[in-house]
Protein backbone atom coordinates (compact mmCIF):
# COMPACT_ATOMS: atom_id res chain seq x y z
CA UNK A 1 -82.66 29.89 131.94
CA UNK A 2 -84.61 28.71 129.16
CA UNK A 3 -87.08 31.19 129.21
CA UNK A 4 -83.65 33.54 128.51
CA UNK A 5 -83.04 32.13 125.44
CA UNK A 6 -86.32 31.68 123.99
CA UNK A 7 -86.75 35.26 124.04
CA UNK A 8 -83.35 35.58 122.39
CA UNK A 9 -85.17 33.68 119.28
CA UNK A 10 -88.02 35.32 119.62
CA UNK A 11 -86.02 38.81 119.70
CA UNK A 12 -84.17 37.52 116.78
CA UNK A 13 -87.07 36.60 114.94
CA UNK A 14 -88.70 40.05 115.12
CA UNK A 15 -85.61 41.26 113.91
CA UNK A 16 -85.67 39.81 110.80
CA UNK A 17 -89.51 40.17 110.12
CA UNK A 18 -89.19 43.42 110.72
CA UNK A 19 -86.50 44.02 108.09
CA UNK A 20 -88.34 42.03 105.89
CA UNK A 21 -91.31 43.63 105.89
CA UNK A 22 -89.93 46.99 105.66
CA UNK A 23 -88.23 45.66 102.64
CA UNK A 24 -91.16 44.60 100.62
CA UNK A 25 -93.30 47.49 99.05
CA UNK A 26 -96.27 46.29 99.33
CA UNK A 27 -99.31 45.75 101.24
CA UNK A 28 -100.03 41.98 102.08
CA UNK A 29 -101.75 40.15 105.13
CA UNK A 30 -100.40 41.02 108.23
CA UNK A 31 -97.62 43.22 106.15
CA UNK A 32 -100.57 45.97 105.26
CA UNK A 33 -98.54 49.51 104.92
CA UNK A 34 -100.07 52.76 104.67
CA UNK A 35 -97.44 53.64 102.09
CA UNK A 36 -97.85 50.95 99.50
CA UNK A 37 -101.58 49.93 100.05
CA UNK A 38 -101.91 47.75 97.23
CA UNK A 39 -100.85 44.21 96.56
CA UNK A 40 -98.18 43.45 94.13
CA UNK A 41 -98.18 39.83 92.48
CA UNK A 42 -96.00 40.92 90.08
CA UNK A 43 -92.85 41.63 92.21
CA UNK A 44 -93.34 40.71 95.72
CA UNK A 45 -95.57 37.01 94.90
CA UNK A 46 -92.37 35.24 96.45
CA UNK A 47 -90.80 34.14 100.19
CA UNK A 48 -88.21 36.63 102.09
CA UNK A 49 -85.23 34.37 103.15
CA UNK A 50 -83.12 36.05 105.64
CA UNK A 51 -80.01 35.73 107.02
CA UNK A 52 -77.72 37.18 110.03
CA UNK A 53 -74.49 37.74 108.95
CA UNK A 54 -71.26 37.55 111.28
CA UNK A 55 -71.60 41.36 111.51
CA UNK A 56 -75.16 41.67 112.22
CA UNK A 57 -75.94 42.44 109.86
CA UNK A 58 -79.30 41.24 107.82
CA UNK A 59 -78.92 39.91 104.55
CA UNK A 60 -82.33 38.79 101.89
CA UNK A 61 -82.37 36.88 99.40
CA UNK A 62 -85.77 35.68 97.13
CA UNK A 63 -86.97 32.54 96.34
CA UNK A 64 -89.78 32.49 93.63
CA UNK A 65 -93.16 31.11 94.62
């Protein structure tokens, strides 16, 4: 049974890295897209914070470095 549910978190937690990463345009560590291969201090130098909502849907927010 608990094996069930950690692979509910873990599920859950790809989820949201997922749609994080997608969100940031930008190329950075293990986020490296073909589409936006450089870095970019200027906008992305900051943490994701993410949020299921009731719907399921994913909200983000930014916190500065």
């Amino acid at each position: 049974m608990m094996n069930v549910w950690e692979l509910g978190n873990l599920l859950d937690l790809a989820e949201l890295t997922t749609v994080s990463a997608i969100a940031r345009t930008e190329s950075r560590g293990g986020h490296s897209r073909e589409d936006f291969p450089e870095r970019d201090d200027k906008n992305w130098l900051k943490h994701t914070l993410a949020w299921v909502l009731a719907d399921g849907s994913i909200d983000l927010k930014y916190k500065p470095w």
